[in-house]
Protein backbone atom coordinates (compact mmCIF):
# COMPACT_ATOMS: atom_id res chain seq x y z
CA UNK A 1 6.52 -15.86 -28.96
CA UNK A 2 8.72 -18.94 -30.15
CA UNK A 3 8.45 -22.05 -28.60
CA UNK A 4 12.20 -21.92 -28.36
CA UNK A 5 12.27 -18.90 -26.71
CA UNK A 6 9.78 -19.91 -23.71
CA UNK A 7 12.28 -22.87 -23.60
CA UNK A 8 15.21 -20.83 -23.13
CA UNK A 9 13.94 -18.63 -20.75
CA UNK A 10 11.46 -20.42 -18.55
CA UNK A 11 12.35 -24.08 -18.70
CA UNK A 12 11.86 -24.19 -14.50
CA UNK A 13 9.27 -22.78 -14.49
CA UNK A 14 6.49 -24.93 -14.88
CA UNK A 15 3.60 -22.40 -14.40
CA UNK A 16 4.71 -20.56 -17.56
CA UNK A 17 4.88 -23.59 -19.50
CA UNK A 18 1.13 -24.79 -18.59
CA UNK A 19 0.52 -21.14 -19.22
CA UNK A 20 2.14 -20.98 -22.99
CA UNK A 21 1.14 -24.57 -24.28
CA UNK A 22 -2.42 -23.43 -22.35
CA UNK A 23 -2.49 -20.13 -24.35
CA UNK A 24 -1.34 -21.77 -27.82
CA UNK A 25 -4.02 -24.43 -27.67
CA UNK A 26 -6.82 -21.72 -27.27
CA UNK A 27 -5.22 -19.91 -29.98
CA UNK A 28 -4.84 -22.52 -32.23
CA UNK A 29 -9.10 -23.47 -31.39
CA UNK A 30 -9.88 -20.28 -32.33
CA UNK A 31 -11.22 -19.97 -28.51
CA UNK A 32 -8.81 -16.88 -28.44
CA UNK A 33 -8.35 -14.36 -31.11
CA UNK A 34 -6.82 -11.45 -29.28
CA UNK A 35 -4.14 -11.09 -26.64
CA UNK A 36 -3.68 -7.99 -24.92
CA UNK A 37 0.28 -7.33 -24.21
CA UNK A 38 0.32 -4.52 -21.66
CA UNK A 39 2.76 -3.42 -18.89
CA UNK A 40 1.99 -0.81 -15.85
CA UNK A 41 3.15 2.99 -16.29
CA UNK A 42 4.28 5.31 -13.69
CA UNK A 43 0.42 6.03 -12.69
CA UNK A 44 -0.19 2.54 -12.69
CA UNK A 45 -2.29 2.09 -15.95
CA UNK A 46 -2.08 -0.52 -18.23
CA UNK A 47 -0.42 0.78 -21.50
CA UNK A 48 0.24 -1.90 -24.52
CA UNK A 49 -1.52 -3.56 -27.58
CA UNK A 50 -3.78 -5.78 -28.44
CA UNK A 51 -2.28 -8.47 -30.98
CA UNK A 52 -3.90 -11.13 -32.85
CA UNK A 53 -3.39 -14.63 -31.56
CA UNK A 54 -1.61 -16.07 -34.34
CA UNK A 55 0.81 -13.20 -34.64
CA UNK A 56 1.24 -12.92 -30.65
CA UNK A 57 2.50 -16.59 -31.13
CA UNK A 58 5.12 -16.16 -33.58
CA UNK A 59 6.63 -12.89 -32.33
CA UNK A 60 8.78 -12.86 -29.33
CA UNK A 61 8.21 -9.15 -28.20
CA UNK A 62 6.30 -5.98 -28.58
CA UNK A 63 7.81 -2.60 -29.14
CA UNK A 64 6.62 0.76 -27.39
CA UNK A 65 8.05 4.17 -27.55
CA UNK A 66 10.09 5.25 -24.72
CA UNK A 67 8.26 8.52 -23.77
CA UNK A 68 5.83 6.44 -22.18
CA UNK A 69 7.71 6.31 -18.68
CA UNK A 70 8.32 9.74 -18.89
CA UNK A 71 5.40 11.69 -20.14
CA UNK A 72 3.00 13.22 -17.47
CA UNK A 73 -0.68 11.79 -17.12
CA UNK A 74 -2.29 13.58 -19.99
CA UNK A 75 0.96 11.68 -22.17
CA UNK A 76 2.29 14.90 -22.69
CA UNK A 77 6.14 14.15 -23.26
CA UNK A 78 8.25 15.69 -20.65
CA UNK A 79 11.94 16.54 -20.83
CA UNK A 80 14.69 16.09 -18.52
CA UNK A 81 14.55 12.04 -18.01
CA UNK A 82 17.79 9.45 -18.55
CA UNK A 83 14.75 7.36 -20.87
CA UNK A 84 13.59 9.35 -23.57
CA UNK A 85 13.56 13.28 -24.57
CA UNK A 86 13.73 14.70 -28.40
CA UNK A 87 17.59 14.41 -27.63
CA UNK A 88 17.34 11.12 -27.82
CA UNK A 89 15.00 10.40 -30.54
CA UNK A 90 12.32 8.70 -28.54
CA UNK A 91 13.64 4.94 -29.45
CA UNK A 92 12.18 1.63 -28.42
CA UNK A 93 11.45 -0.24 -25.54
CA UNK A 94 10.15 -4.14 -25.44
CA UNK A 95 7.64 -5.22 -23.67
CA UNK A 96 9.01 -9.42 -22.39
CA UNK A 97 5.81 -10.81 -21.17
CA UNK A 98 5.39 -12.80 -18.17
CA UNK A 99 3.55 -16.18 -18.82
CA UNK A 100 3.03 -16.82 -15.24
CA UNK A 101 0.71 -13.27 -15.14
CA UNK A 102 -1.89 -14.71 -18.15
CA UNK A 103 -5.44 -14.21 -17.62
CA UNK A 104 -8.72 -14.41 -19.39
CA UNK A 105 -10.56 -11.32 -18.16
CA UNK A 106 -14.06 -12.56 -17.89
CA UNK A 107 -15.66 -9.26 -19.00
CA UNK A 108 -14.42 -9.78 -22.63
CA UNK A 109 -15.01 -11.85 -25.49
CA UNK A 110 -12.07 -14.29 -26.84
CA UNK A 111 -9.55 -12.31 -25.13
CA UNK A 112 -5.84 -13.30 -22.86
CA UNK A 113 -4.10 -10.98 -21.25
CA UNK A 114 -0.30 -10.86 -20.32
CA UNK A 115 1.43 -8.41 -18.67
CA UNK A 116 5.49 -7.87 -18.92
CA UNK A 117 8.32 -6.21 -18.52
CA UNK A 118 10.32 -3.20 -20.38
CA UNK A 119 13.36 -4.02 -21.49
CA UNK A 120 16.16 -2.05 -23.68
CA UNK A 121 17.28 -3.10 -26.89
CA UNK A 122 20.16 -5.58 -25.18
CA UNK A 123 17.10 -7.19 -23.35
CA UNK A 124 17.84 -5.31 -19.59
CA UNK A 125 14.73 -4.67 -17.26
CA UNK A 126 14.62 -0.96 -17.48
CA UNK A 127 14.96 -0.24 -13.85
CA UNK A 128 12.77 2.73 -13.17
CA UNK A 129 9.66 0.97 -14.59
CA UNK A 130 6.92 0.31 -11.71
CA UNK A 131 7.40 -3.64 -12.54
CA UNK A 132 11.31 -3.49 -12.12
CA UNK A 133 10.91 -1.48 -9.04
CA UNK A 134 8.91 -4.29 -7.27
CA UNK A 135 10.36 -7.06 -8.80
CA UNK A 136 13.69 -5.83 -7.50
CA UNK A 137 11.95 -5.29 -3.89
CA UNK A 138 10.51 -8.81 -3.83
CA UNK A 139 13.73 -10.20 -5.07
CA UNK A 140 15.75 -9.13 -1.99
CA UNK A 141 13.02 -9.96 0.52
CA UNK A 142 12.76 -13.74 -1.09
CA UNK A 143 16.96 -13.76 -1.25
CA UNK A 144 16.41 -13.07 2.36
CA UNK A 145 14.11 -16.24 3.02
CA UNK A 146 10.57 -14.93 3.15
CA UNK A 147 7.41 -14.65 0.43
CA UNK A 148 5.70 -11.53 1.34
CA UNK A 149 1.97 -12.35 0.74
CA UNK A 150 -0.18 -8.94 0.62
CA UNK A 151 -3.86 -7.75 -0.69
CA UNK A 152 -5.49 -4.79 -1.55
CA UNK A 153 -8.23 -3.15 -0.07
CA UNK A 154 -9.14 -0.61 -3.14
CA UNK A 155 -12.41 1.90 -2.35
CA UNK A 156 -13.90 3.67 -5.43
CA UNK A 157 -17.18 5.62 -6.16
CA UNK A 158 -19.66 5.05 -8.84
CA UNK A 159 -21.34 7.71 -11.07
CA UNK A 160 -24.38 6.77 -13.34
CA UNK A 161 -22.80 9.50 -15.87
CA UNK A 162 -20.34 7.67 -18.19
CA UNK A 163 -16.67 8.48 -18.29
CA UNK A 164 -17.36 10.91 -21.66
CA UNK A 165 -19.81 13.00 -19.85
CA UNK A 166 -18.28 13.64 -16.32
CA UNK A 167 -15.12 15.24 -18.94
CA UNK A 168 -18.31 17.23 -20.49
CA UNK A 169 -20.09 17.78 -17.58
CA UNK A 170 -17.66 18.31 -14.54
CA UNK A 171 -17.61 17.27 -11.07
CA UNK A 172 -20.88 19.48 -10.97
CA UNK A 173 -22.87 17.38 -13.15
CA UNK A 174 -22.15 14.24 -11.38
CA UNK A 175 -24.83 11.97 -11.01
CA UNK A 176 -24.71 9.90 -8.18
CA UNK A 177 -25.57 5.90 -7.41
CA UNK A 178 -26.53 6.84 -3.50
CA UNK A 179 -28.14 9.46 -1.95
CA UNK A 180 -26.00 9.28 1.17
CA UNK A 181 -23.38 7.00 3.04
CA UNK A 182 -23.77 3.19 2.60
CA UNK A 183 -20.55 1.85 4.92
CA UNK A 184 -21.66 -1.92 5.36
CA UNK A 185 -25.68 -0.99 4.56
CA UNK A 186 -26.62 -4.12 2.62
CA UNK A 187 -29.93 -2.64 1.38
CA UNK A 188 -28.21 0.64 0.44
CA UNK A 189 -25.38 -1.40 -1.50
CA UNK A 190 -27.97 -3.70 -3.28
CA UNK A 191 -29.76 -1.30 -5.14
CA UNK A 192 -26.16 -0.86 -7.48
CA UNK A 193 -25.60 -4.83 -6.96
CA UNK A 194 -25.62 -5.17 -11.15
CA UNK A 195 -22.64 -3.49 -11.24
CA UNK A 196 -20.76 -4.81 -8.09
CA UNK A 197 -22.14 -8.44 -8.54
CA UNK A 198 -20.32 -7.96 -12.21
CA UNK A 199 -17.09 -6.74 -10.32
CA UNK A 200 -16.98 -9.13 -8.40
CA UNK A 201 -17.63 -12.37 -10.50
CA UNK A 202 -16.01 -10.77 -13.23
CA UNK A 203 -12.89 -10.47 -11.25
CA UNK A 204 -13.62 -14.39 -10.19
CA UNK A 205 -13.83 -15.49 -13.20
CA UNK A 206 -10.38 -14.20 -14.61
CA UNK A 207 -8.47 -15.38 -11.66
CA UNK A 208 -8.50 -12.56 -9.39
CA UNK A 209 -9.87 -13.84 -6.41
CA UNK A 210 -12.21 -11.09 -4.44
CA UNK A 211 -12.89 -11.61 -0.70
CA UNK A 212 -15.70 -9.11 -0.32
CA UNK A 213 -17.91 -6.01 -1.64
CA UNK A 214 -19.00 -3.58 0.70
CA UNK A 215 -20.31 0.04 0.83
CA UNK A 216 -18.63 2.70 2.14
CA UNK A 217 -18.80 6.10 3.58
CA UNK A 218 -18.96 8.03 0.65
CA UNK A 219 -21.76 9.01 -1.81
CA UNK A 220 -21.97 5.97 -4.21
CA UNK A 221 -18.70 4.78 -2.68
CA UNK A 222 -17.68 1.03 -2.82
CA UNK A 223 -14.52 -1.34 -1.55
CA UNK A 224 -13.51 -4.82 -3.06
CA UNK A 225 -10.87 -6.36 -1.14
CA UNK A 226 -8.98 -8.82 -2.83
CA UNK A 227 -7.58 -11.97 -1.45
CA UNK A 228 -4.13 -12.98 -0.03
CA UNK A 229 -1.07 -13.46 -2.69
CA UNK A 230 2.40 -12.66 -3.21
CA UNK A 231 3.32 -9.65 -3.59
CA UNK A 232 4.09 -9.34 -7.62
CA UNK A 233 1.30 -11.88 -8.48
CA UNK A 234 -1.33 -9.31 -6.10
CA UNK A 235 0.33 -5.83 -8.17
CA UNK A 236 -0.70 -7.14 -10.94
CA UNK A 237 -4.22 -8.34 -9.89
CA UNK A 238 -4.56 -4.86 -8.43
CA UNK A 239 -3.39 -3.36 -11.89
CA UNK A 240 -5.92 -5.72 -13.84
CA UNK A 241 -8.79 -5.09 -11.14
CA UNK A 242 -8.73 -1.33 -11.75
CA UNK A 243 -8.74 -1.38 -15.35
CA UNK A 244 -11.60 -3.95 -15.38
CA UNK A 245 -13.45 -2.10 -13.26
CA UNK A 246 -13.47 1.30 -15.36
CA UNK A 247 -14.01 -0.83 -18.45
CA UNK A 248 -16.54 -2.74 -17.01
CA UNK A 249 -18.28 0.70 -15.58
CA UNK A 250 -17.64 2.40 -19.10
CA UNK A 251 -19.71 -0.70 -20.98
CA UNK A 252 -22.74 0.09 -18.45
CA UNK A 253 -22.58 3.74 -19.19
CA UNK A 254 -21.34 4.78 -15.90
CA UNK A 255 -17.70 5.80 -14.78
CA UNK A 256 -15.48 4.53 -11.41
CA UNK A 257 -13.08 7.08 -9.97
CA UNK A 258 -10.09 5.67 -8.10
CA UNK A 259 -8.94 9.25 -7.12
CA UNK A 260 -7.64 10.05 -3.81
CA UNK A 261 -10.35 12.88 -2.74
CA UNK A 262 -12.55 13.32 -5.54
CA UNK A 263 -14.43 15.91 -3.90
CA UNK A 264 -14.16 18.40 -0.54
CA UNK A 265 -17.76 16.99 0.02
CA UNK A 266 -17.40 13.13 0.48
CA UNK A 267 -14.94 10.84 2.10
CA UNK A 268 -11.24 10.11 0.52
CA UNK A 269 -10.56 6.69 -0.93
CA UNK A 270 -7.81 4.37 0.24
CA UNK A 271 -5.80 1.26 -0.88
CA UNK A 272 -5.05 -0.15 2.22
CA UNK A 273 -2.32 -2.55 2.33
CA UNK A 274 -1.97 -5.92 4.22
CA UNK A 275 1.11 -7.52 4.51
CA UNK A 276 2.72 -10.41 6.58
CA UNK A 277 6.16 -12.83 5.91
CA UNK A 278 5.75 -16.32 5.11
CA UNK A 279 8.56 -19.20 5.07
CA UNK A 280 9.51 -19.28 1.45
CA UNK A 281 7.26 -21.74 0.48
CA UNK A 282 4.54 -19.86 1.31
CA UNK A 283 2.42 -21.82 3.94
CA UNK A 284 3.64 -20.59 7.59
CA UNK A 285 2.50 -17.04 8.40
CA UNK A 286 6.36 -15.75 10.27
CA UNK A 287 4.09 -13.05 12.13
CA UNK A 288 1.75 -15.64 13.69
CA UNK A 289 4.04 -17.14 16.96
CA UNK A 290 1.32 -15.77 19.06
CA UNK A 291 3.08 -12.81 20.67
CA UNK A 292 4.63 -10.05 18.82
CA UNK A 293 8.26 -11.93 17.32
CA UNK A 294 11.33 -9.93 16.67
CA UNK A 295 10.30 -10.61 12.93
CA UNK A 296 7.17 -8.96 13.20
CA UNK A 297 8.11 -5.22 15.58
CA UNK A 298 11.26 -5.34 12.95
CA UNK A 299 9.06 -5.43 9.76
CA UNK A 300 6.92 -3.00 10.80
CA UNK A 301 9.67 -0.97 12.76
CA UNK A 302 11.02 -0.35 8.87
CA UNK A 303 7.67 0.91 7.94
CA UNK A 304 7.36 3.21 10.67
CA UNK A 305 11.29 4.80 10.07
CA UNK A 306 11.08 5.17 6.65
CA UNK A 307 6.72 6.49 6.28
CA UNK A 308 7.77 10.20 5.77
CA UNK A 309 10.56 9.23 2.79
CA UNK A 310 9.25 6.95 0.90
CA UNK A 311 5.81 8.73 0.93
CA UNK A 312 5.61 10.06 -2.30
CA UNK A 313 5.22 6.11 -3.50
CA UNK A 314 1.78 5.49 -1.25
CA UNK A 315 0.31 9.20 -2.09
CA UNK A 316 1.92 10.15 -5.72
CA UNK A 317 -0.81 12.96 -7.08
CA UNK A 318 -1.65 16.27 -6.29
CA UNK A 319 -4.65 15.25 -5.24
CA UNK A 320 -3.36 12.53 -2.58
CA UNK A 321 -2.81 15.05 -0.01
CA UNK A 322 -6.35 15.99 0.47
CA UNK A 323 -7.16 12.69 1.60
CA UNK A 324 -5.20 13.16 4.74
CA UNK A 325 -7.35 15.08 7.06
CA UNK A 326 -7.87 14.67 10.88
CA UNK A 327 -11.11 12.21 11.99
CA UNK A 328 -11.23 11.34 8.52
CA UNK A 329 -10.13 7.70 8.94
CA UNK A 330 -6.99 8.67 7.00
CA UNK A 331 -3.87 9.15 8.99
CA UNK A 332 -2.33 12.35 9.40
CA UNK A 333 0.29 10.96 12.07
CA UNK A 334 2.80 7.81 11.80
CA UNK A 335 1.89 4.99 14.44
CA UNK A 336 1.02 1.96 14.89
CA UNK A 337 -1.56 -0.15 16.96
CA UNK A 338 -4.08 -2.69 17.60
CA UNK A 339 -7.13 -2.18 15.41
CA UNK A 340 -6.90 1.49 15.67
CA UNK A 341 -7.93 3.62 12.85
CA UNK A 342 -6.53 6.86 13.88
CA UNK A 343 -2.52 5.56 13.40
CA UNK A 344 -1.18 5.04 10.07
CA UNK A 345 -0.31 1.37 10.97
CA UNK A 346 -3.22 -1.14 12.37
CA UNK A 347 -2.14 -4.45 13.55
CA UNK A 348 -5.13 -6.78 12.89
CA UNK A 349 -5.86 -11.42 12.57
CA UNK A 350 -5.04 -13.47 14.99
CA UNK A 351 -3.07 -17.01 14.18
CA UNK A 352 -2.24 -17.24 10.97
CA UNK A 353 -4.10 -14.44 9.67
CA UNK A 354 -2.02 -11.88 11.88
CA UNK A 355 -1.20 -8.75 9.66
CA UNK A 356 0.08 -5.20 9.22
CA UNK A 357 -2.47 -2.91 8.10
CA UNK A 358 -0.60 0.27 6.01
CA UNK A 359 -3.00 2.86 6.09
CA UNK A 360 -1.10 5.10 4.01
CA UNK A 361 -2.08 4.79 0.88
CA UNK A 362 -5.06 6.23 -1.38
CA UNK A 363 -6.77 4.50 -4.30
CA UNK A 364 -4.56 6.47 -6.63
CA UNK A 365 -1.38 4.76 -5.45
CA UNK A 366 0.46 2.48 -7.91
CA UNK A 367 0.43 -0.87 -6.49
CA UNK A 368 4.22 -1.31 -7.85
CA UNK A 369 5.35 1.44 -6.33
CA UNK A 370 3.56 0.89 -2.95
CA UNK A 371 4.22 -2.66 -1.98
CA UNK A 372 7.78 -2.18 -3.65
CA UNK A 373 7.91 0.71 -0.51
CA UNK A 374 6.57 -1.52 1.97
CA UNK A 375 8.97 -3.88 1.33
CA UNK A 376 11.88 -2.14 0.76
CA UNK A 377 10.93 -0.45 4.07
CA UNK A 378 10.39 -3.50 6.02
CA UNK A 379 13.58 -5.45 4.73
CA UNK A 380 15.17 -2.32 6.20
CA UNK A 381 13.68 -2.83 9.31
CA UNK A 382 14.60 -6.82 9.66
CA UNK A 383 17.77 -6.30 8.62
CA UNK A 384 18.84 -2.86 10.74
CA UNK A 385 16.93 -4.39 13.52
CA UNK A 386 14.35 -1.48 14.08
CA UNK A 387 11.95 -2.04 16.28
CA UNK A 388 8.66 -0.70 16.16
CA UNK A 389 8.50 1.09 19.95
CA UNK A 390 5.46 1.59 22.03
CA UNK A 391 2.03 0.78 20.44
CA UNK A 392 0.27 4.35 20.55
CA UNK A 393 -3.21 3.69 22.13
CA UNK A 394 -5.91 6.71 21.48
CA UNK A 395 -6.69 9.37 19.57
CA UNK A 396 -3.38 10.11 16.77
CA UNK A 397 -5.37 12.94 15.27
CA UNK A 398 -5.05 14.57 18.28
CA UNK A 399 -1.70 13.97 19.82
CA UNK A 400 0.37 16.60 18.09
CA UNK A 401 3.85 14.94 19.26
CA UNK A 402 3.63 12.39 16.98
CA UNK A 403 5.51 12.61 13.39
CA UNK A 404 3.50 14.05 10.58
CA UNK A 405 3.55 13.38 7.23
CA UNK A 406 3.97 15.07 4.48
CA UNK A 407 1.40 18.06 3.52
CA UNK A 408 2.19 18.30 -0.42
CA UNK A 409 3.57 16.56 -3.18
CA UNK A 410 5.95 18.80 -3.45
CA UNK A 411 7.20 18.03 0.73
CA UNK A 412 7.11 14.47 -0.43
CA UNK A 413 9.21 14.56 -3.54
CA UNK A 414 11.76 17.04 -1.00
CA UNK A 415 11.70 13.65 1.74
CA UNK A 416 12.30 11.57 -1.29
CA UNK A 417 15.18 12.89 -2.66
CA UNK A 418 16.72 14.22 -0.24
CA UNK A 419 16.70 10.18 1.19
CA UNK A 420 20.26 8.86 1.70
CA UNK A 421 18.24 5.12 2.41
CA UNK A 422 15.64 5.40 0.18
CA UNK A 423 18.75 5.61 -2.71
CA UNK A 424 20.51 3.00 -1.25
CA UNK A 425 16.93 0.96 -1.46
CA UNK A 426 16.17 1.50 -4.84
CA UNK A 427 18.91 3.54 -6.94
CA UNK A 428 19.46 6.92 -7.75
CA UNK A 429 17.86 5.85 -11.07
CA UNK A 430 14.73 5.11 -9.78
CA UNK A 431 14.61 8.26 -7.28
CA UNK A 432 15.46 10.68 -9.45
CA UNK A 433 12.77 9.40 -12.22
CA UNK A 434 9.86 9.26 -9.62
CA UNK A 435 11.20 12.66 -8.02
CA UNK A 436 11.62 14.73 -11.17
CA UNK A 437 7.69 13.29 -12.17
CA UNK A 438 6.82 14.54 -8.57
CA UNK A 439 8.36 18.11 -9.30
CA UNK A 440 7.24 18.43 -12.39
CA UNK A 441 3.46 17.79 -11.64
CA UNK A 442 3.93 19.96 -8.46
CA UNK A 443 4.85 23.34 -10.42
CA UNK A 444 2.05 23.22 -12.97
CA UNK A 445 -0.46 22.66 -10.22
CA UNK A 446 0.82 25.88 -8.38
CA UNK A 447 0.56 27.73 -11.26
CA UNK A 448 -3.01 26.72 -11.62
CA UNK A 449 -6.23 29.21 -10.64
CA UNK A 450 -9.41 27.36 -9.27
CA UNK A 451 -12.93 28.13 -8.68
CA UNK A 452 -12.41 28.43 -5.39
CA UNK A 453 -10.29 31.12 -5.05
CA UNK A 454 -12.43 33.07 -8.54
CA UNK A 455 -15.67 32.71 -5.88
CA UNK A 456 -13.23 33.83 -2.39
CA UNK A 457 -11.18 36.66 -3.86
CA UNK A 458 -13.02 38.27 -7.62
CA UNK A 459 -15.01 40.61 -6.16
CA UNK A 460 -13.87 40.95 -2.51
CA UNK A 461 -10.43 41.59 -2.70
């Protein structure tokens, strides 16, 4: 990256410039050698390079193929995308990096890390990527006078088998780091503290900020919650927080699984998402007037109208939809309330820590994608004046007159589409893309044959 370019494009901004002349000197020491150039995929990985310091400083860009938005999760190229497709030769993208996202993740040696955005060859965002989509999101809620600060609540469980031998193995040879449920058990949680002490100050030390550890419900299952920011700046911590945490896991010879329901046997795992307005500098909680504001019911009034369409962005795997199962502390039904973990909204803080709780999504959401729906659904809200309605006090799970969500990926990807709002939101562009990856990972699941039905139906039927 020229000096001249940073100029050009980021002469405002005075974070990027620390960030560069920051970056170069550590370079330059020999303090850094590598720099990792990555950008989030549709899943929400971390896809990129790793480029030496000295050539990261005199090259503006890096180059990726474009089948990379629009293979499936195996990176099996798919067909039938705007971006990419043998018909089009499978050209470039650039990666522009954003100097205001540099870190140093503390778990490796001489190492910065930048994340950017993909751009086409005349330099425009490509606007299905999950970056674009929130940028985009956060853009209009700012134009409209508010910073939307949010965090991530992200549960996982830990094996002791590494990452190489659960693929050998299965979910049958899983070895796991509690014999039971450790929700808040401090003794039960200490005896894997190597590893979550790690997490956690490794996470510190690159400038993620973590609020807490604790156990959870699950066999060898674990939450991190991660501290107030704006929304783009806490994406991107959530992005760099799961990919620490499987590297960090892998190094130990053990494994992390962020998915959704790992296993009929044990408890789902969530990202739930809290979210509140600010003024736009980003000091004044709008939420906290000390009754519910217009603001507020109209925020979360969005939410509520839009939970069923814009599903497919909090639950986008096959697997998602097994989370959602009644007294499961996953919501099956959409409503809100006071601290109550049966709706799919919980209103929790007081004063200036006053919040929305979205219950919605599991841990194998893509933070882009799912705070890009929250706000896109809450600007609707403010701006169509919807108001939330009657809290719902009690037991959702059992009041079959609320709205229910969608059962499948495949019921999601239908709501989705078939969304006049949602493409008035975010583009046809951007809908179709996510839709057709939807569809496509729908059909080769149904075409799939499990154990279960081999042990229900081989010699019985």
């Amino acid at each position: 990256m020229s000096r001249q370019e940073l100029n050009n494009n980021t002469m405002e901004n005075s974070i990027k410039e620390k960030n560069y002349q920051e970056l170069e000197s550590s370079i330059s020491s020999g303090e850094v050698d590598t720099v990792i150039v990555a950008f989030p995929d549709q899943f929400g990985q971390l896809l990129g390079k790793r480029l030496t310091g000295d050539f990261f400083l005199h090259h503006s860009q890096m180059e990726c193929c474009n089948y990379l938005l629009s293979c499936d999760i195996e990176m099996e190229p798919q067909q039938g995308f705007s971006r990419g497709g043998w018909d089009g030769g499978y050209g470039d993208l650039h990666v522009r990096v954003d100097l205001s996202s540099l870190t140093y993740p503390a778990w490796l040696d001489s190492t910065a890390l930048l994340l950017g955005d993909l751009v086409d060859s005349e330099g425009r965002e490509v606007p299905e990527s999950p970056r674009a989509v929130l940028k985009e999101q956060y853009r209009r809620m700012k134009a409209a006078g508010f910073e939307p600060m949010m965090a991530s609540e992200l549960e996982f469980y830990l094996f002791d088998n590494d990452f190489r031998r659960v693929s050998e193995l299965g979910s049958g040879g899983l070895s796991f780091t509690s014999p039971g449920a450790i929700d808040y058990h401090i003794l039960g949680t200490g005896y894997q503290e190597e590893f979550i002490a790690s997490l956690r100050n490794n996470m510190n030390g690159s400038g993620i900020p973590v609020e807490s550890s604790k156990g959870e419900t699950g066999r060898g299952q674990y939450e991190i919650a991660l501290e107030y920011a704006p929304a783009l700046q806490m994406a991107d911590r959530h992005g760099i927080y799961k990919y620490g945490a499987k590297a960090m896991a892998a190094a130990m010879g053990r494994s992390v699984s962020f998915m959704a329901k790992y296993s009929s046997q044990d408890a789902g795992s969530s990202c739930h998402i809290h979210s509140s307005l600010f003024d736009p500098a980003g000091r004044e909680n709008l939420f906290a007037t000390g009754e519910e504001s217009p603001l507020f019911r109209r925020f979360l009034g969005g939410q509520l109208a839009l939970a069923r369409e814009l599903f497919l962005f909090f639950a986008p795997t096959v697997n998602s939809y097994k989370r959602y199962c009644p007294d499961s502390f996953a919501p099956t039904r959409i409503a809100w309330d006071y601290d109550n973990r049966t709706t799919a909204f919980r209103v929790v803080g007081k004063g200036p820590n006053f919040r929305i709780e979205n219950r919605l999504p599991g841990a194998d959401a893509n933070p882009y994608l799912a705070y890009a729906a929250v706000l896109a659904a809450g600007l609707y809200g403010i701006e169509g004046q919807i108001d939330a309605g009657p809290r719902f006090k009690g037991d959702a799970y059992s009041n079959g007159t609320l709205p229910q969500l969608p059962q499948t990926l495949g019921e999601a990807a239908e709501a989705l589409d078939g969304s006049t709002t949602a493409r008035k939101l975010f583009g046809d562009a951007v809908i179709d893309h996510y839709v057709r990856h939807a569809r496509m990972e729908w059909e080769r699941y149904r075409g799939v044959v499990d154990e279960w039905e081999l042990k229900r139906y081989f010699e019985k039927i």
